[in-house]
C-alpha atoms as a PDB file:
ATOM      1  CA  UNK A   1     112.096  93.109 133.178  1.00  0.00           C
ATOM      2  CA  UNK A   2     110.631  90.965 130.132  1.00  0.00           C
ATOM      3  CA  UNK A   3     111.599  90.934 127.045  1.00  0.00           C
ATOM      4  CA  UNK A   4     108.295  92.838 125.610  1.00  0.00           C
ATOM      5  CA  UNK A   5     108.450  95.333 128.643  1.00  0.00           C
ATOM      6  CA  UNK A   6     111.866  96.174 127.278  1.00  0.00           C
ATOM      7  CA  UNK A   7     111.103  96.436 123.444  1.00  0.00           C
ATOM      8  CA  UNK A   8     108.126  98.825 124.080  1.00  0.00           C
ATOM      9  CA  UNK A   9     110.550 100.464 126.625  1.00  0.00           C
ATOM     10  CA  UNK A  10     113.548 101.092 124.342  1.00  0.00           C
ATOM     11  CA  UNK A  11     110.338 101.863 121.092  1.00  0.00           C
ATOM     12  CA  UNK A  12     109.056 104.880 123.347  1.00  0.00           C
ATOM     13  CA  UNK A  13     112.104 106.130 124.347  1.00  0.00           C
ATOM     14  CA  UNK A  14     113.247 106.039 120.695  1.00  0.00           C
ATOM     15  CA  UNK A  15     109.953 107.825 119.446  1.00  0.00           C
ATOM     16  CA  UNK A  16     110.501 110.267 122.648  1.00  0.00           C
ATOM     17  CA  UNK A  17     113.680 111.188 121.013  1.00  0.00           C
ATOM     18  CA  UNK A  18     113.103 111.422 117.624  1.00  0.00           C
ATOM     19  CA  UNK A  19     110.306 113.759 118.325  1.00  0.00           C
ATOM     20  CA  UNK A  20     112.361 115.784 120.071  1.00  0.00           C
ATOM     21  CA  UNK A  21     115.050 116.043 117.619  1.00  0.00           C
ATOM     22  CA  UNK A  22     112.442 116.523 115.164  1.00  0.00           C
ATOM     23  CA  UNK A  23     110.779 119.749 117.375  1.00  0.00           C
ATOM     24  CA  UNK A  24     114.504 121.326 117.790  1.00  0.00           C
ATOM     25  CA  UNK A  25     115.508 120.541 114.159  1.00  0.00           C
ATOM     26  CA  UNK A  26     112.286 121.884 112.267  1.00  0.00           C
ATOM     27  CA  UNK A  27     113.062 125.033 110.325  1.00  0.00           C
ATOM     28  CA  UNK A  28     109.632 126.626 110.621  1.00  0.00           C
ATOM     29  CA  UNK A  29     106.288 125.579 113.270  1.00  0.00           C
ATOM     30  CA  UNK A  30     103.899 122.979 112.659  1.00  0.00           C
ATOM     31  CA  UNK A  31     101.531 125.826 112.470  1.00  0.00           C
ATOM     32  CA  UNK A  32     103.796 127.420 110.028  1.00  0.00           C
ATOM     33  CA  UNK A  33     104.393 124.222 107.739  1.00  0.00           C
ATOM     34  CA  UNK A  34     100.660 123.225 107.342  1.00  0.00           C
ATOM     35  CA  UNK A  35      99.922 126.484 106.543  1.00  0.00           C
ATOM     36  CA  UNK A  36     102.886 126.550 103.425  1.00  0.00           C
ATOM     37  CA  UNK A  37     101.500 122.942 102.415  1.00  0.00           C
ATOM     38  CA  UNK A  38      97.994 124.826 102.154  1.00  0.00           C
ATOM     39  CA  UNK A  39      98.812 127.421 100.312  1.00  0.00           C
ATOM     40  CA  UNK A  40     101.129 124.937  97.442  1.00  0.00           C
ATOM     41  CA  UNK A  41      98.019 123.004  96.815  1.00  0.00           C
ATOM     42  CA  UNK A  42      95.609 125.877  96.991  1.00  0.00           C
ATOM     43  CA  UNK A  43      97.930 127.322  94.218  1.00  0.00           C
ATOM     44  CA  UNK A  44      98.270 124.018  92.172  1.00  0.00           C
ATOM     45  CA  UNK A  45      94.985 123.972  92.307  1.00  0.00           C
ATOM     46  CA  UNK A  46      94.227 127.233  90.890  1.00  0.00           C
ATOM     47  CA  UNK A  47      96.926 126.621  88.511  1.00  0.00           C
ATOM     48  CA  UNK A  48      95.233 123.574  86.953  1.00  0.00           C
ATOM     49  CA  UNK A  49      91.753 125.374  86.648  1.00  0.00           C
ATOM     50  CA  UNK A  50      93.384 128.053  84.883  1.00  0.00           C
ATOM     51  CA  UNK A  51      95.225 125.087  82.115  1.00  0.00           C
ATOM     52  CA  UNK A  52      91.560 123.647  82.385  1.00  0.00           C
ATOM     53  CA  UNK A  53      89.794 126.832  81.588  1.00  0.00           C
ATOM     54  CA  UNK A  54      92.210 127.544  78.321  1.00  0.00           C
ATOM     55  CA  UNK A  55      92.137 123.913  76.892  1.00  0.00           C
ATOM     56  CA  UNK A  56      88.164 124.533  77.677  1.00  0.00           C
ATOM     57  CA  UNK A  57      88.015 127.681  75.427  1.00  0.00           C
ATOM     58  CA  UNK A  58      90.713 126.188  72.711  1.00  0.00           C
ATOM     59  CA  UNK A  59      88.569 123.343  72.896  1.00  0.00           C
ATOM     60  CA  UNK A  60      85.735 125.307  71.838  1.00  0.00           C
ATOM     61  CA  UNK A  61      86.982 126.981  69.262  1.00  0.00           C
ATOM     62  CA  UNK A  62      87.770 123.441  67.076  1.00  0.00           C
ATOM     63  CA  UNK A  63      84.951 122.589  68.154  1.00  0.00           C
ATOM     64  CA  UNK A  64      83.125 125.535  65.993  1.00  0.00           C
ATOM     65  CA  UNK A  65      85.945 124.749  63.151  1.00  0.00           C
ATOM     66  CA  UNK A  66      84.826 121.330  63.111  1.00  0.00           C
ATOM     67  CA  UNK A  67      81.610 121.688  62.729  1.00  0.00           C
ATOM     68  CA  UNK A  68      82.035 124.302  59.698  1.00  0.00           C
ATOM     69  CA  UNK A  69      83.975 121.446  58.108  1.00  0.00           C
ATOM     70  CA  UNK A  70      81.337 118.642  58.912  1.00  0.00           C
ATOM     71  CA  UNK A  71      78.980 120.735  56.623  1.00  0.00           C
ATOM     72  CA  UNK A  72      81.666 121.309  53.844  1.00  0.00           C
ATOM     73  CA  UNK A  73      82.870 117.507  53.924  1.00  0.00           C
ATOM     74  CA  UNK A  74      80.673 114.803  52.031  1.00  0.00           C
ATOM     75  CA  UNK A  75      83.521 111.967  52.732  1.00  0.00           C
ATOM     76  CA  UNK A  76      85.091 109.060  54.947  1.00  0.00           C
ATOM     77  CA  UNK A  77      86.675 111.904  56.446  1.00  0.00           C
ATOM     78  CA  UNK A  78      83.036 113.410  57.427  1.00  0.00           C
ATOM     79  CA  UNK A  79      82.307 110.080  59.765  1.00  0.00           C
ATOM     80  CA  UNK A  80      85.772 110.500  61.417  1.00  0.00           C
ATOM     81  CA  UNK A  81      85.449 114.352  62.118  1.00  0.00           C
ATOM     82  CA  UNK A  82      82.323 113.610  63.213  1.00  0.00           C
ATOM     83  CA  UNK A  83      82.841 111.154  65.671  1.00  0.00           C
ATOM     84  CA  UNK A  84      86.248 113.617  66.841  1.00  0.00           C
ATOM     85  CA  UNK A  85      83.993 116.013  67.485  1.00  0.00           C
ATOM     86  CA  UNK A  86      81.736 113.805  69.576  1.00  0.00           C
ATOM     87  CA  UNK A  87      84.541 113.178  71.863  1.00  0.00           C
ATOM     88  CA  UNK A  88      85.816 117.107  71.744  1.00  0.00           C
ATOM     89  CA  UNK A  89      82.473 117.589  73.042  1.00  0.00           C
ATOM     90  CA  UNK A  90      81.487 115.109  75.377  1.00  0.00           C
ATOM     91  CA  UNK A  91      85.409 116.341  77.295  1.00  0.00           C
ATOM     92  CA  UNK A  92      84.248 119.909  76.697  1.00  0.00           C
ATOM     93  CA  UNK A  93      81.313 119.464  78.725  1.00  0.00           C
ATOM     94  CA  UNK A  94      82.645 117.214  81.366  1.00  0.00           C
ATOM     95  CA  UNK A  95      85.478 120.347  81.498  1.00  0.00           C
ATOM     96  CA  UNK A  96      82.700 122.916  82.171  1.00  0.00           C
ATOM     97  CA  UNK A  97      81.465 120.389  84.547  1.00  0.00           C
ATOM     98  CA  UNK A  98      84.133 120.475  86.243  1.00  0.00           C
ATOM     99  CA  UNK A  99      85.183 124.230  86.134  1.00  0.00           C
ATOM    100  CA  UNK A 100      81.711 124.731  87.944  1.00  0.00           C
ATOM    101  CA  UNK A 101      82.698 122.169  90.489  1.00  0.00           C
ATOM    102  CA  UNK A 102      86.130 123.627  91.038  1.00  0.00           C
ATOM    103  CA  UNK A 103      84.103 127.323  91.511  1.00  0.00           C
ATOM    104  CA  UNK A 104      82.135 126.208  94.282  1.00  0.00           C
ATOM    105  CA  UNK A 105      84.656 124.020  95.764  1.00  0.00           C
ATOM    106  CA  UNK A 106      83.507 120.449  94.936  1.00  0.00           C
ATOM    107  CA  UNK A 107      86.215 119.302  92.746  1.00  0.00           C
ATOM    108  CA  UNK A 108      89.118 116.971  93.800  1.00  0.00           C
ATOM    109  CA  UNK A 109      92.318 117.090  92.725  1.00  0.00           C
ATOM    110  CA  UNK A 110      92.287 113.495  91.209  1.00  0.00           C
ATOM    111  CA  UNK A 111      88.853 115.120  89.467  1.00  0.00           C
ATOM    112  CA  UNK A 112      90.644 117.774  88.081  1.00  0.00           C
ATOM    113  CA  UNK A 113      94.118 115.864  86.882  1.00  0.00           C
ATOM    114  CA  UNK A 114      91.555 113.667  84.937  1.00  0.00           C
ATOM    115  CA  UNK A 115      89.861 116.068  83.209  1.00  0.00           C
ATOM    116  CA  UNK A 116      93.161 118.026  82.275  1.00  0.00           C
ATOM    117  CA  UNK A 117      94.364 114.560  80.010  1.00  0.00           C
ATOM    118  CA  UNK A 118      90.890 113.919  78.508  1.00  0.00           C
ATOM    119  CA  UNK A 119      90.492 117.480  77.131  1.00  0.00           C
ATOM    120  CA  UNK A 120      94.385 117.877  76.122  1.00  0.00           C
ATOM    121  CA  UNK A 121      93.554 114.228  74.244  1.00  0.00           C
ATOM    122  CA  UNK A 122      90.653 115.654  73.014  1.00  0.00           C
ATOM    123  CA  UNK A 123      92.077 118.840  71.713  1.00  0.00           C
ATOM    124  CA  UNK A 124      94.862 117.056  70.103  1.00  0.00           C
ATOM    125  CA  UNK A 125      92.924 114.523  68.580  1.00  0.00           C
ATOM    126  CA  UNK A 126      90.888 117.489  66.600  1.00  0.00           C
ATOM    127  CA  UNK A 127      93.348 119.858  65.976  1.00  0.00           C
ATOM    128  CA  UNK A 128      95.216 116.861  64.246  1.00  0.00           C
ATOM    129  CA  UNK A 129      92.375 115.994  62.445  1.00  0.00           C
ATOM    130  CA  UNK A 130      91.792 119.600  61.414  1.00  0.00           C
ATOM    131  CA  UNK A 131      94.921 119.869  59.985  1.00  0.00           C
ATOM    132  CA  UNK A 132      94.204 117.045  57.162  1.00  0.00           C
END
């Protein structure tokens, strides 16, 4: 017996075993496992549409503040809320965007992680500026 005949030999009789180990070690089925990892995501998921659906709806809210004080100010201050508010909007509508995408099953995870930091940055951004 070669060399090579006995590596691939000794590599599938090692792969043999540790898949049997691994089938009489598992706590739950294959079946059982895919099904638990399905239902942790599906939940994460739903978890970040809910954070995404607040921050959208907080969002809005400065958003309507903001634009009450863009009348009132005649300042610096009026070209820097503005432009805040440009950016609380522009992350407000990618959010909705999003939150439609999420609804009809579109979204990806990645998709939705994104959009979570660029509204929270958004939100803070204005509510810090709203409290000058």
């Amino acid at each position: 017996m070669s060399k090579k005949s006995k590596f691939t030999l000794g590599t599938l009789t090692a792969a043999g075993v540790g898949y049997l180990a691994g089938l009489l070690t598992a706590p739950k089925s294959g079946k059982q496992t895919r099904k638990d990892i399905a239902k942790s995501a599906s939940k994460a998921k739903v978890e970040g549409e809910k954070q995404l659906k607040k921050l959208y709806s907080e969002l809005n809210d400065l958003v309507a503040d903001g634009e009450k004080r863009v009348a009132a100010a005649k300042t610096k201050a009026n070209t820097e809320l503005k432009k805040a508010l440009a950016n609380a909007k522009k992350s407000q509508e990618k959010a909705k965007l999003l939150l439609s995408a999420l609804h009809d099953g579109d979204a990806e995870d990645p998709e939705l992680k994104a959009a979570l930091a660029d509204v929270k940055k958004a939100r803070d951004d204005l509510k810090k500026f709203l409290k000058k």
